[in-house]
Protein backbone atom coordinates (compact mmCIF):
# COMPACT_ATOMS: atom_id res chain seq x y z
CA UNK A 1 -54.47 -19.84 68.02
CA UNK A 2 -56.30 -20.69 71.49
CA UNK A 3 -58.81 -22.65 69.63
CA UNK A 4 -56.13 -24.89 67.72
CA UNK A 5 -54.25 -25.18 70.77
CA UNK A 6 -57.62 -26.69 72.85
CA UNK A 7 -58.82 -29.05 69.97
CA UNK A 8 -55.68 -30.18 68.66
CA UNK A 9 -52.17 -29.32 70.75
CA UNK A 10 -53.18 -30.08 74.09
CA UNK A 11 -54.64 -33.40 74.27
CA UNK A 12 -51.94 -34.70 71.53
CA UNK A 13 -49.49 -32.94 74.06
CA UNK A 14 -51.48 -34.53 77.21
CA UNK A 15 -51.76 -38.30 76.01
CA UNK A 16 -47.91 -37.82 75.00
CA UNK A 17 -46.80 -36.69 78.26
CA UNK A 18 -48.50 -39.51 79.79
CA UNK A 19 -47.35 -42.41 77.64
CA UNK A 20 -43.41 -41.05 78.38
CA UNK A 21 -44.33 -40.71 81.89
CA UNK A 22 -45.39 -44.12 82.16
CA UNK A 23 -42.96 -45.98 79.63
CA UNK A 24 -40.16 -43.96 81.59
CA UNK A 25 -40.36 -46.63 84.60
CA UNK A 26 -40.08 -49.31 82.82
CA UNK A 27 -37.00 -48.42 80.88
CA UNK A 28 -33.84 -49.81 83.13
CA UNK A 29 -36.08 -53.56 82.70
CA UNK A 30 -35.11 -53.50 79.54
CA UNK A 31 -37.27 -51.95 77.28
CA UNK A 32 -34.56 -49.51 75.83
CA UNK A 33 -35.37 -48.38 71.98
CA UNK A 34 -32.27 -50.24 71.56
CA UNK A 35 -28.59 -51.63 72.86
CA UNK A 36 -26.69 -48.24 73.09
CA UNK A 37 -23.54 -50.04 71.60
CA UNK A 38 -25.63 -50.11 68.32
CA UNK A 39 -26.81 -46.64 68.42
CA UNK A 40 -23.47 -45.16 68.91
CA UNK A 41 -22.27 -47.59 65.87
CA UNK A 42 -24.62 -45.80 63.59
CA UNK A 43 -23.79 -42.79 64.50
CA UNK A 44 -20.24 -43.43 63.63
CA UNK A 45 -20.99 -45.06 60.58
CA UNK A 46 -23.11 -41.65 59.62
CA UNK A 47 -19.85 -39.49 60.04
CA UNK A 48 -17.59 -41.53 58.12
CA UNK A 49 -20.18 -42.21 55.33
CA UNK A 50 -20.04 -38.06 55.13
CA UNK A 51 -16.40 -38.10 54.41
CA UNK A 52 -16.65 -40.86 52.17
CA UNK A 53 -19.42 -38.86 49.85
CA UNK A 54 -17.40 -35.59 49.67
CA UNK A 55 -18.64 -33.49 52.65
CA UNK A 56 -22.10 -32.85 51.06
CA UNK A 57 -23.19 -29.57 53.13
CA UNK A 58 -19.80 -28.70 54.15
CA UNK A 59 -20.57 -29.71 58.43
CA UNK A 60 -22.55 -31.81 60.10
CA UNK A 61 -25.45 -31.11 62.65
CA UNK A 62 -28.00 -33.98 64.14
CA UNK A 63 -30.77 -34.63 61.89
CA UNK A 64 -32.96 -33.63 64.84
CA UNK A 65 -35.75 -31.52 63.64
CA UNK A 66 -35.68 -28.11 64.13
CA UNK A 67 -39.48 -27.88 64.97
CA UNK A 68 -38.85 -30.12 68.18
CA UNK A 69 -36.42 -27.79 70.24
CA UNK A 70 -37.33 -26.02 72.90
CA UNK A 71 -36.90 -23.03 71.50
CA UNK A 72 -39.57 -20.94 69.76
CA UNK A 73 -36.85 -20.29 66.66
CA UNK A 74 -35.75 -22.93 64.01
CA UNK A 75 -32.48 -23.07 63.11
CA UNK A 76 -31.77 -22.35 59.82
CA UNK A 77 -28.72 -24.88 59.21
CA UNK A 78 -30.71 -27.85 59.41
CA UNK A 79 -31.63 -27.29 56.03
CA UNK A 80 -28.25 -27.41 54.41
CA UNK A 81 -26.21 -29.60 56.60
CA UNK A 82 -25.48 -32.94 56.96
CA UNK A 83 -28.16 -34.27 59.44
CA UNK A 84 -26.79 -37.19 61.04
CA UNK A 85 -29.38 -39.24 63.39
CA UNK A 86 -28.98 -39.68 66.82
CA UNK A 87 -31.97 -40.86 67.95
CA UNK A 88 -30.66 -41.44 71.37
CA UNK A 89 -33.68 -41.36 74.13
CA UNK A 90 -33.15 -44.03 77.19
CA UNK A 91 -31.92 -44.13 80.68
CA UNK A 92 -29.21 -46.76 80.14
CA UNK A 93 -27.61 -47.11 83.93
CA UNK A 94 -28.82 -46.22 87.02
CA UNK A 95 -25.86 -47.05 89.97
CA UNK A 96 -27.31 -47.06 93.16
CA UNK A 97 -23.87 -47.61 95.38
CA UNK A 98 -22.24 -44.67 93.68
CA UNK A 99 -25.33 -42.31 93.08
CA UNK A 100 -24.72 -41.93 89.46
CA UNK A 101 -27.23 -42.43 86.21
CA UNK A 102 -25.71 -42.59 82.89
CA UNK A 103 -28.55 -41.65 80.40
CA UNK A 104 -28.53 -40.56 76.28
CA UNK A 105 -28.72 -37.12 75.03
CA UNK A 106 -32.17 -36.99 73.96
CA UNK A 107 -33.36 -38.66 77.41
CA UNK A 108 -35.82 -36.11 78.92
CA UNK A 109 -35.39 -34.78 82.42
CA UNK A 110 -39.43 -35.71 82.92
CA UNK A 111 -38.33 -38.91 81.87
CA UNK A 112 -35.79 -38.68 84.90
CA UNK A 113 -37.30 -37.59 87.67
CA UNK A 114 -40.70 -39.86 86.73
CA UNK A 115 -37.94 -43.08 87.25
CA UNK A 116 -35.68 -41.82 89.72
CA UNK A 117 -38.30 -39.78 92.14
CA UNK A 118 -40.00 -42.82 93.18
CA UNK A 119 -37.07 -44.44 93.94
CA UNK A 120 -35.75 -41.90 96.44
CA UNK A 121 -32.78 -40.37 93.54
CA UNK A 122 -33.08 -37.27 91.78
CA UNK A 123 -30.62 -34.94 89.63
CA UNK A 124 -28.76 -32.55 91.72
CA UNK A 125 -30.08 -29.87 89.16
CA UNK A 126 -33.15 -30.42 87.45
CA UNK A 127 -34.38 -27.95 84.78
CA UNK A 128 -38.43 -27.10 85.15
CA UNK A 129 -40.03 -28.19 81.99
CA UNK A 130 -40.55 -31.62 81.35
CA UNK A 131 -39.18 -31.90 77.64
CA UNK A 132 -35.89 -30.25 77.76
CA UNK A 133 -33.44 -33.07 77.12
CA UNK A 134 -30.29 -33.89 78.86
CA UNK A 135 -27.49 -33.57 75.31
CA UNK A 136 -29.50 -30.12 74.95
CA UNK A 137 -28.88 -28.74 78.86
CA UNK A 138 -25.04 -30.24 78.75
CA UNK A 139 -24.77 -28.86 75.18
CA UNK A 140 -26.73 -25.52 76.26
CA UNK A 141 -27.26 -24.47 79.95
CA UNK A 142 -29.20 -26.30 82.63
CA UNK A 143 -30.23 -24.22 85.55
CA UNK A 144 -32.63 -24.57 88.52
CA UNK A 145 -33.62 -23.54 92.05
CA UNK A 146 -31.27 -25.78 93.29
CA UNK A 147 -28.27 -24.07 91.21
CA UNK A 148 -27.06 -21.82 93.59
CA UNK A 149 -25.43 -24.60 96.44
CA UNK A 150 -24.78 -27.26 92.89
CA UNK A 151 -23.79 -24.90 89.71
CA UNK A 152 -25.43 -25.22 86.37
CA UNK A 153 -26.23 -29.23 85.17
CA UNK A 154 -23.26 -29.52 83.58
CA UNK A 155 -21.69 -28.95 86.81
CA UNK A 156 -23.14 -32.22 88.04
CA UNK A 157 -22.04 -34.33 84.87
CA UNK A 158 -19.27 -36.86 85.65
CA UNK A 159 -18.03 -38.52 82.31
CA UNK A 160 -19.37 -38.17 78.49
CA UNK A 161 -19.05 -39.90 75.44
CA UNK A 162 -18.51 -37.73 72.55
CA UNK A 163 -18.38 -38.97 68.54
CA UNK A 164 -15.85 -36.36 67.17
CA UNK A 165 -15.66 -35.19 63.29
CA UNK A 166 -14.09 -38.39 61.72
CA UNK A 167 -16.25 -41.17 63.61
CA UNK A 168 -13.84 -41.50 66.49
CA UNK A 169 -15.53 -42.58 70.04
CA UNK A 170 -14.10 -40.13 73.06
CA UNK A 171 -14.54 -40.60 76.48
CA UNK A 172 -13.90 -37.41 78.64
CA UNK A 173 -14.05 -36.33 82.25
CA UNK A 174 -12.12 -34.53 85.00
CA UNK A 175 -9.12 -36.94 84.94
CA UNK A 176 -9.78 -38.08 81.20
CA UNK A 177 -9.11 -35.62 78.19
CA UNK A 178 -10.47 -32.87 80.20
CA UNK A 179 -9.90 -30.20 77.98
CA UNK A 180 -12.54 -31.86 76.17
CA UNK A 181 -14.76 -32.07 78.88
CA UNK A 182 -14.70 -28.89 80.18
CA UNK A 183 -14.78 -27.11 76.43
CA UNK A 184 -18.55 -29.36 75.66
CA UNK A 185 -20.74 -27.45 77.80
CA UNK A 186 -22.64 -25.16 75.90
CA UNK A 187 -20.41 -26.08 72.97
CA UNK A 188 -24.04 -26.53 71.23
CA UNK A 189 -22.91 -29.71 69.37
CA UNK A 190 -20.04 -27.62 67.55
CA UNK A 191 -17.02 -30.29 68.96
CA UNK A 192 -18.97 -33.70 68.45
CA UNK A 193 -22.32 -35.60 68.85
CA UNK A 194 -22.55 -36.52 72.46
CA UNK A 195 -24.10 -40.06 72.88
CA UNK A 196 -23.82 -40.43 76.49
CA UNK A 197 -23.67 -39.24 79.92
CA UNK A 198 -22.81 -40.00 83.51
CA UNK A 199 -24.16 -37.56 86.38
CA UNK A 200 -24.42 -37.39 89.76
CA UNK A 201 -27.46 -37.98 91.36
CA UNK A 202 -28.63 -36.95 95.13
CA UNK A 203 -30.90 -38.62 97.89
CA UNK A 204 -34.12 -37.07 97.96
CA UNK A 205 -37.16 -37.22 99.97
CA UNK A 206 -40.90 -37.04 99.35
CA UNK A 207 -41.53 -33.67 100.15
CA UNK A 208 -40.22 -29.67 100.03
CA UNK A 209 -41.60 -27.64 102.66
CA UNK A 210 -41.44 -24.28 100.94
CA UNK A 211 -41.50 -20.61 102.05
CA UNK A 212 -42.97 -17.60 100.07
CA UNK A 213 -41.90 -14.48 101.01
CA UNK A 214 -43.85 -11.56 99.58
CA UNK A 215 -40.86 -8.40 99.90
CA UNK A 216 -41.12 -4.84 98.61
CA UNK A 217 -38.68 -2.61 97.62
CA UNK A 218 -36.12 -3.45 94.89
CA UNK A 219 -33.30 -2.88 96.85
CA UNK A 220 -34.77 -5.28 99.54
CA UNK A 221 -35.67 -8.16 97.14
CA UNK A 222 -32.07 -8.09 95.41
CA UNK A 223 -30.54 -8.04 99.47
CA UNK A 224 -33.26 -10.75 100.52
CA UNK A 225 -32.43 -12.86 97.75
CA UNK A 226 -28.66 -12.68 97.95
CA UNK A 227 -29.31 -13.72 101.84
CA UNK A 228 -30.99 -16.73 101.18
CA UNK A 229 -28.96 -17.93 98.30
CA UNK A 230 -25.64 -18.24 100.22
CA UNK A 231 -27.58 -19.79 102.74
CA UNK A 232 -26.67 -23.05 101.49
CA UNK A 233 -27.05 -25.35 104.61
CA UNK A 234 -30.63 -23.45 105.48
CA UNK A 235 -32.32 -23.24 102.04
CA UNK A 236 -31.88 -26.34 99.02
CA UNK A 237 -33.73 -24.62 96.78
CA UNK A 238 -34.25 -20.81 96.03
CA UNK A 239 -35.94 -18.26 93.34
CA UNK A 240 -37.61 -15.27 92.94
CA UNK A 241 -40.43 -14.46 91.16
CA UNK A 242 -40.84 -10.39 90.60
CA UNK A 243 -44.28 -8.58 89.85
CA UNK A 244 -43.21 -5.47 88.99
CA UNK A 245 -39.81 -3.41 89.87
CA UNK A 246 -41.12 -3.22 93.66
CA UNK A 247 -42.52 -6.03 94.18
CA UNK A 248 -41.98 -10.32 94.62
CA UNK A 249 -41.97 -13.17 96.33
CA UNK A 250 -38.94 -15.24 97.21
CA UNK A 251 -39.33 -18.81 97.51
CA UNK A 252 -37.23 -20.76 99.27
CA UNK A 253 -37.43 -25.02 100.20
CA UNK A 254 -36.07 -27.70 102.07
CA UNK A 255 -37.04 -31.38 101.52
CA UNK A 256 -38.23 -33.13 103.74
CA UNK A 257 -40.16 -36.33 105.08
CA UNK A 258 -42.59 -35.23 106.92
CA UNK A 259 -45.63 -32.95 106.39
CA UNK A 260 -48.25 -30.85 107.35
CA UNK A 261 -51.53 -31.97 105.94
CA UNK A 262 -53.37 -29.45 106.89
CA UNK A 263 -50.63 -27.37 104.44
CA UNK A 264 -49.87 -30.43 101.72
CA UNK A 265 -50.54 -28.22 98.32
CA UNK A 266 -50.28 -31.29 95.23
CA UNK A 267 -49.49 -28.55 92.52
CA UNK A 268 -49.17 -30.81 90.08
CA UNK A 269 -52.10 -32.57 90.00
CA UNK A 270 -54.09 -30.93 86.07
CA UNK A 271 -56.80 -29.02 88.76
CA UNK A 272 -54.27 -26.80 90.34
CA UNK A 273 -53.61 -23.35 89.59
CA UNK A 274 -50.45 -21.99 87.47
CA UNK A 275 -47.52 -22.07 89.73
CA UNK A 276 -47.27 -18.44 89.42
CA UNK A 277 -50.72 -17.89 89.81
CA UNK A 278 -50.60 -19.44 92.85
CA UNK A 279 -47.04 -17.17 93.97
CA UNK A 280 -49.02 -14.02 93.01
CA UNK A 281 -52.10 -14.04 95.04
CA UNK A 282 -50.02 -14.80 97.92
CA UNK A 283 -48.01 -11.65 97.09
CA UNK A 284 -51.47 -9.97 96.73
CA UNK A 285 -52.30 -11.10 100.62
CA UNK A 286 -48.71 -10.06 101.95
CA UNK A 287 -48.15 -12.89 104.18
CA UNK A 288 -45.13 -15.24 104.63
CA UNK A 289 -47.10 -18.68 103.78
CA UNK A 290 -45.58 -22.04 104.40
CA UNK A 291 -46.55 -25.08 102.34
CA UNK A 292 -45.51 -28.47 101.49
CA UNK A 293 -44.81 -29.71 98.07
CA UNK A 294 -44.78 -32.79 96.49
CA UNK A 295 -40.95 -33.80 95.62
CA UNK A 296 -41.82 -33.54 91.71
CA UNK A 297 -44.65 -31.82 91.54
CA UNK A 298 -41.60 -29.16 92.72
CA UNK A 299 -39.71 -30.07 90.59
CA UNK A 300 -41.81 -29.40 87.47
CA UNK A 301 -43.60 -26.55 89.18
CA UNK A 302 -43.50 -24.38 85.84
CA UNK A 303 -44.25 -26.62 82.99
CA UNK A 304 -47.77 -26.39 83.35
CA UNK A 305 -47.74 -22.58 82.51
CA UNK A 306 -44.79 -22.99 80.60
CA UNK A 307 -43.59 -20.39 83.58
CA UNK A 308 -46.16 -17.76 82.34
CA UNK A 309 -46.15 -18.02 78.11
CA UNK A 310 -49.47 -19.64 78.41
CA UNK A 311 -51.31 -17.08 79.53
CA UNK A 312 -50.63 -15.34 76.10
CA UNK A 313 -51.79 -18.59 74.19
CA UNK A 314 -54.57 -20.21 76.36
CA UNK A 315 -56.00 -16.55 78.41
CA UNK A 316 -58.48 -18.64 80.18
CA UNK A 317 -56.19 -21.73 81.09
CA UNK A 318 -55.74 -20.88 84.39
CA UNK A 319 -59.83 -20.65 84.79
CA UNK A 320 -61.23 -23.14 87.53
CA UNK A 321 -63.67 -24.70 84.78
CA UNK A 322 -61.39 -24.88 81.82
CA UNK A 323 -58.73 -26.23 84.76
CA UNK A 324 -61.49 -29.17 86.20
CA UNK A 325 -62.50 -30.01 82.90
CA UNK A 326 -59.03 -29.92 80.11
CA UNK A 327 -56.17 -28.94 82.72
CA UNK A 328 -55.16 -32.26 82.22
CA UNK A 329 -53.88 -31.37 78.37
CA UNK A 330 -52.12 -28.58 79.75
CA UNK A 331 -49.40 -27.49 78.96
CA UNK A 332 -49.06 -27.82 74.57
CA UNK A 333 -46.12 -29.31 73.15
CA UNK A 334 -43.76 -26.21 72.34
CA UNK A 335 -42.67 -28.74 69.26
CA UNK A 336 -46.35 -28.89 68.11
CA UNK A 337 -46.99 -25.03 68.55
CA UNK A 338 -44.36 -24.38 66.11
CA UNK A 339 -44.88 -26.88 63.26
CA UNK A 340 -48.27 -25.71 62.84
CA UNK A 341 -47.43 -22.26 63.49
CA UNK A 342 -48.92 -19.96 61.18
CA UNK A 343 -46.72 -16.84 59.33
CA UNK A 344 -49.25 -14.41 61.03
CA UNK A 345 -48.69 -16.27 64.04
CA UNK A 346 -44.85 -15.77 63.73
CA UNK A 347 -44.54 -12.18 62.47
CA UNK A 348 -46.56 -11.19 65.77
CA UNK A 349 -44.06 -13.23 68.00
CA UNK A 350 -41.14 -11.65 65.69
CA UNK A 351 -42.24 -8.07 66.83
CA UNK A 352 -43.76 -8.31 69.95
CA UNK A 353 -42.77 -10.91 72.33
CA UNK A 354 -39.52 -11.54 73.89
CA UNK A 355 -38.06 -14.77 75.60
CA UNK A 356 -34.71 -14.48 77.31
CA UNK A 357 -32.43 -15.31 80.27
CA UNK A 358 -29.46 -13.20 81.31
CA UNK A 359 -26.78 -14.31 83.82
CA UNK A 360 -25.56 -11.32 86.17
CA UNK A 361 -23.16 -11.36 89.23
CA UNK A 362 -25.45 -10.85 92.09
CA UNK A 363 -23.83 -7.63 92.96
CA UNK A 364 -24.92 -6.29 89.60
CA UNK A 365 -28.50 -8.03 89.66
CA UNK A 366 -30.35 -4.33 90.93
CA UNK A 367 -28.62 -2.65 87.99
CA UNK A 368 -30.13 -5.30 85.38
CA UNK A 369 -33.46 -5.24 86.73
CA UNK A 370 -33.75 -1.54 86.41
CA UNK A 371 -32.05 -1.52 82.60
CA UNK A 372 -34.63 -4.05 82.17
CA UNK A 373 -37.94 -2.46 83.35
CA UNK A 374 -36.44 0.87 81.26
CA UNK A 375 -36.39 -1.30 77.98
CA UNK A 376 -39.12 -3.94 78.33
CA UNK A 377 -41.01 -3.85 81.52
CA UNK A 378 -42.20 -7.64 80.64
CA UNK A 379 -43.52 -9.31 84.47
CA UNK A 380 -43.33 -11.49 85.73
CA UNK A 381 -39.21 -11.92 85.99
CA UNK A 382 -37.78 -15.02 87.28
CA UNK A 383 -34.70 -14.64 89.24
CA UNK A 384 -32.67 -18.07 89.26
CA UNK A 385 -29.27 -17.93 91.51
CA UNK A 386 -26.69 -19.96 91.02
CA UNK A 387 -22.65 -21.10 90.90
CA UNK A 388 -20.32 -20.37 88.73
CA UNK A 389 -16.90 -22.13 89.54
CA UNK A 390 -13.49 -20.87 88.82
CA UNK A 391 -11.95 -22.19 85.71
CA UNK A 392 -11.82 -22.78 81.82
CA UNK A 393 -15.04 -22.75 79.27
CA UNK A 394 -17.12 -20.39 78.14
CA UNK A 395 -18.03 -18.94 81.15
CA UNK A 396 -16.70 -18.31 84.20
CA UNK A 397 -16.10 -15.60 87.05
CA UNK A 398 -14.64 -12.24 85.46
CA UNK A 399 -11.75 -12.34 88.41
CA UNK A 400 -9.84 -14.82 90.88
CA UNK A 401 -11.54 -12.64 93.85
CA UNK A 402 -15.00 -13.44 92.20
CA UNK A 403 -17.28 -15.69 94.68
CA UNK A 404 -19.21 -16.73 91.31
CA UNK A 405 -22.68 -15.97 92.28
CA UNK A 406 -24.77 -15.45 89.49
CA UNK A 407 -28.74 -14.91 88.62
CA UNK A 408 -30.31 -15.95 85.70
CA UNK A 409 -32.70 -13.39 84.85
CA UNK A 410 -35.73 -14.77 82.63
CA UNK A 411 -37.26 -12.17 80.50
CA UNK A 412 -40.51 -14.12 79.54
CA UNK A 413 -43.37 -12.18 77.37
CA UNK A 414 -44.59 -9.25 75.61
CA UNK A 415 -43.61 -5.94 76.37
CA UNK A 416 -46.67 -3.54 77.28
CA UNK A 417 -47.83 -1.22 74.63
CA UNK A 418 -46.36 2.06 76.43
CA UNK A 419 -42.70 0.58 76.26
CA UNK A 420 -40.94 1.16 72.42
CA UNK A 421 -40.14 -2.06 71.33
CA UNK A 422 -37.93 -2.93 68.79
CA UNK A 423 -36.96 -6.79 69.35
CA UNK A 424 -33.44 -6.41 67.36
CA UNK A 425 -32.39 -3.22 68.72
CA UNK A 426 -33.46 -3.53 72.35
CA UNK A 427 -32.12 -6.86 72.68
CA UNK A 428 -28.58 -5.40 71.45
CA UNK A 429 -29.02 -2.57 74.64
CA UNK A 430 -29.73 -5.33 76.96
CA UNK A 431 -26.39 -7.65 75.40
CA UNK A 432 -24.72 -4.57 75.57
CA UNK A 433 -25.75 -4.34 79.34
CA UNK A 434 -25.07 -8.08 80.37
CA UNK A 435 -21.37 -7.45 78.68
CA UNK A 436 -20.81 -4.74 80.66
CA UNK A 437 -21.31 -6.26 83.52
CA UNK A 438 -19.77 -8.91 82.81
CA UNK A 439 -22.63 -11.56 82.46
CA UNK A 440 -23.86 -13.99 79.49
CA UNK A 441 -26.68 -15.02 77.80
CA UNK A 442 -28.44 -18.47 77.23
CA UNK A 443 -28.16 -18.88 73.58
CA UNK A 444 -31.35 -20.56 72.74
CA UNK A 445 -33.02 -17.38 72.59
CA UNK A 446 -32.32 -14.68 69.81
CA UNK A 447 -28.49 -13.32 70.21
CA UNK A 448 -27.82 -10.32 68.14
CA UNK A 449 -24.43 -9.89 69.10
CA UNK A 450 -21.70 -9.60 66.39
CA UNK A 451 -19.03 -12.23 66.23
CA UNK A 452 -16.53 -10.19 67.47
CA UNK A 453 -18.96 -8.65 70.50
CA UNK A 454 -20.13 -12.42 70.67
CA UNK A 455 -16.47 -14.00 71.45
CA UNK A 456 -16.79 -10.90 74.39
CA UNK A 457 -19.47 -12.27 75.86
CA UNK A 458 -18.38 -15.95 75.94
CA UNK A 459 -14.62 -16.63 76.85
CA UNK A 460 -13.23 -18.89 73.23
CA UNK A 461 -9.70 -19.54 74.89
CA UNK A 462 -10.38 -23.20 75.66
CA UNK A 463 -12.76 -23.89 73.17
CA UNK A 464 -10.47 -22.66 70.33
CA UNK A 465 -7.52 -24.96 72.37
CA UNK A 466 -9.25 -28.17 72.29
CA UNK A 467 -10.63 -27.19 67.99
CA UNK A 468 -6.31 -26.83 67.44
CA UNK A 469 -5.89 -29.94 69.39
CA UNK A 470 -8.43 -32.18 68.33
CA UNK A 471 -9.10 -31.69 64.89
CA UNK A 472 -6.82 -33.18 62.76
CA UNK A 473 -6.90 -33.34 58.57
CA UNK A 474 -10.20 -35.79 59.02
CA UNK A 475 -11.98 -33.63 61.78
CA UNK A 476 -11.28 -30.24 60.41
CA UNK A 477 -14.68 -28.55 58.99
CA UNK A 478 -16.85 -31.33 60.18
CA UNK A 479 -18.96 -28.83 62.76
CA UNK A 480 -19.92 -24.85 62.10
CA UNK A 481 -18.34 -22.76 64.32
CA UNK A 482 -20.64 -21.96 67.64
CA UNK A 483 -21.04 -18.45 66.55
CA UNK A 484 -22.64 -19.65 63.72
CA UNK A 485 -25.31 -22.08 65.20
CA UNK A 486 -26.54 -19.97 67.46
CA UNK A 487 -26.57 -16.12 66.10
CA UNK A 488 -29.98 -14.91 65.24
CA UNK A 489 -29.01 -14.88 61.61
CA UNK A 490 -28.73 -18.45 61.85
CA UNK A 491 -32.49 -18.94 63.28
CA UNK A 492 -35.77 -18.74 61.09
């Protein structure tokens, strides 16, 4: 696998990365794949053509491929639904007076922050890895360092345009059909094809000046972090990245315009080490260290590593040679790992490795961490804060007297060999956990819940509203159900 991955992934991956990066700054002068008004035509056309010809596959789903999601999984449905294209990839509007970009769903947020960064704009939210795509964080979940003073990314959209089961264009936003709006988020394309959206952007400036702090103690790094995330004034951006049960660093940010040279650390430049790399060996010295980052070098601080999966598929990537001489091609295109991905390959991913991210109230975060070092023990954990706010969709504060602070916990790797794995049944214990505790799970890893445990998890009542409301006698049956797209049964 390393070998493929050095002679073929990565420098496809590489000069692909670069060509987006660069056509990505030319795109508002212009040179769009196409007028948007056309696009969204053709998508309508697609829909109605599907009624016209009898409903062949019974729903509808985008024609996407499943090989280029983010996900290591492809979904299973693609092969019998109706795949209806929305090729849908440019920036269309960026509006400087009112801080707002309007973009379409398959526009990257690497695409983003290449345009915007330079021209002092940047999401209020922007997810780590380059490819994730803005219709697929609306549609899913969209979190970051900056989550805990802004919510999740959907929190930051403003107004969508939805194409609903019989062809019908929809706009929706707080003050406009906003059942609909609020019901979309991580609706996973079950309501309509989304074919545009407004969100709000914030100033930015050049720089984060950024503080790791090593802390022992699990009881100290839960308290520490808690601290520093509802210190919204003093700290824009915060995580956590845990070594083991006892120990991790907490790394906290401010932007700014001014720097230290002496402590300017370009992390994204193909030379550097692994983000985490980088966090660890500072944990290893024990010393609060101060450095100043790059704006989006920051900002796409994990991709390199893919957080830490390459290690497992490139063991010497983060080597200073292999770094000076191919770091450039780093990291592989998750879309070409898995369409040359061998059965051998998969069956060793299928029972060894894990890749999820649980959402816990803070006050419940020690708790998780210790149910999860019991059933997998997989470090290094990433520990993402961030708001919830009161109200209707899928997810939401368990009670009125909730304050809505929430961690993502990223489980990221393979379990070591001392720890009995069994990927369906100890993924149940930790659902079974997150439930208790009233938290969630992102759903584009493998959810084992039933569809009864599932609608649980996930709060339906608004959802199932807006299904009764807006699908009439043409609409009805044109999308699965959610349950149904994203269940592992529904996954290869």
């Amino acid at each position: 696998m390393g070998s493929r991955v050095i002679h073929y992934h990565s420098p496809v991956s590489g000069l692909r990365h670069r060509f987006l990066s660069a056509s990505s700054r030319y795109l508002l002068a212009g040179l769009r794949s196409g007028p948007s008004a056309d696009k969204v035509a053709k998508v309508r056309r697609q829909v109605r053509q599907w009624d016209e010809d009898g409903r062949p596959g019974g729903h509808m789903c985008t024609a996407r491929p499943g090989w280029m999601t983010m996900c290591f999984r492809r979904p299973k449905y693609k092969k019998s639904l109706r795949g209806i294209e929305v090729n849908m990839v440019d920036i269309l509007k960026l509006d400087e007076d009112k801080g707002l970009v309007t973009v379409e769903p398959l526009c990257t947020v690497g695409q983003l922050s290449a345009l915007l960064t330079p021209l002092g704009w940047g999401l209020a939210v922007t997810p780590e890895l380059d490819d994730l795509t803005i219709g697929g964080l609306i549609n899913g979940f969209g979190v970051e360092s900056s989550s805990h003073r802004f919510g999740l990314l959907q929190h930051c959209v403003v107004s969508m345009e939805v194409v609903l089961g019989d062809g019908t264009l929809v706009s929706c936003s707080a003050n406009e059909n906003p059942d609909l709006f609020y019901a979309l988020p991580m609706s996973h394309g079950t309501l309509g094809f989304l074919v545009s959206a407004e969100i709000r952007l914030q100033r930015v400036k050049p720089f984060v000046k950024i503080t790791f702090q090593p802390v022992s103690g699990l009881d100290a790094i839960c308290s520490q972090l808690e601290k520093e995330s509802r210190d919204t004034e003093g700290n824009e951006f915060v995580e956590c990245l845990m070594f083991s049960l006892d120990t991790g660093v907490i790394v906290s940010g401010n932007m700014t315009a001014q720097v230290d040279p002496d402590k300017l650390n370009s992390i994204g430049k193909f030379y550097k080490p692994w983000f985490y790399k980088h966090v660890e060996a500072i944990l290893q010295k024990n010393v609060k260290t101060i450095e100043y980052i790059p704006y989006r070098d920051y900002l796409h601080r994990h991709s390199k590593a893919l957080f830490w999966e390459m290690e497992k598929i490139v063991p010497f990537g983060n080597n200073a040679v292999f770094r000076y001489l191919l770091g450039w091609t780093m990291p592989p295109k998750i879309s070409f790992l898995k369409i040359t991905q061998s059965q051998a390959v998969k069956r060793l991913y299928e029972k060894h490795h894990m890749e999820q991210d649980f959402m816990v109230p803070m006050a419940n975060l020690e708790g998780t961490l210790r149910t999860a070092d019991r059933l997998v023990s997989i470090y290094p954990v990433w520990l993402c804060p961030f708001r919830v706010p009161h109200g209707e969709g899928f997810m939401h504060p368990p009670t009125a007297q909730s304050d809505g602070l929430y961690v993502d916990v990223g489980l990221y790797g393979m379990p070591p060999p001392h720890v009995q794995y069994d990927r369906r049944d100890t993924t149940r214990r930790l659902e079974d956990h997150v439930t208790s505790v009233d938290g969630y799970q992102m759903l584009y890893a493998d959810c084992y819940r039933t569809a009864d445990e599932f609608r649980e998890m996930f709060d339906h009542r608004l959802y199932d509203r807006v299904k009764a409301t807006w699908i009439g006698s043409k609409r009805e049956g044109a999308f699965p159900e959610l349950f149904e797209k994203v269940s592992r049964y529904a996954r290869d």
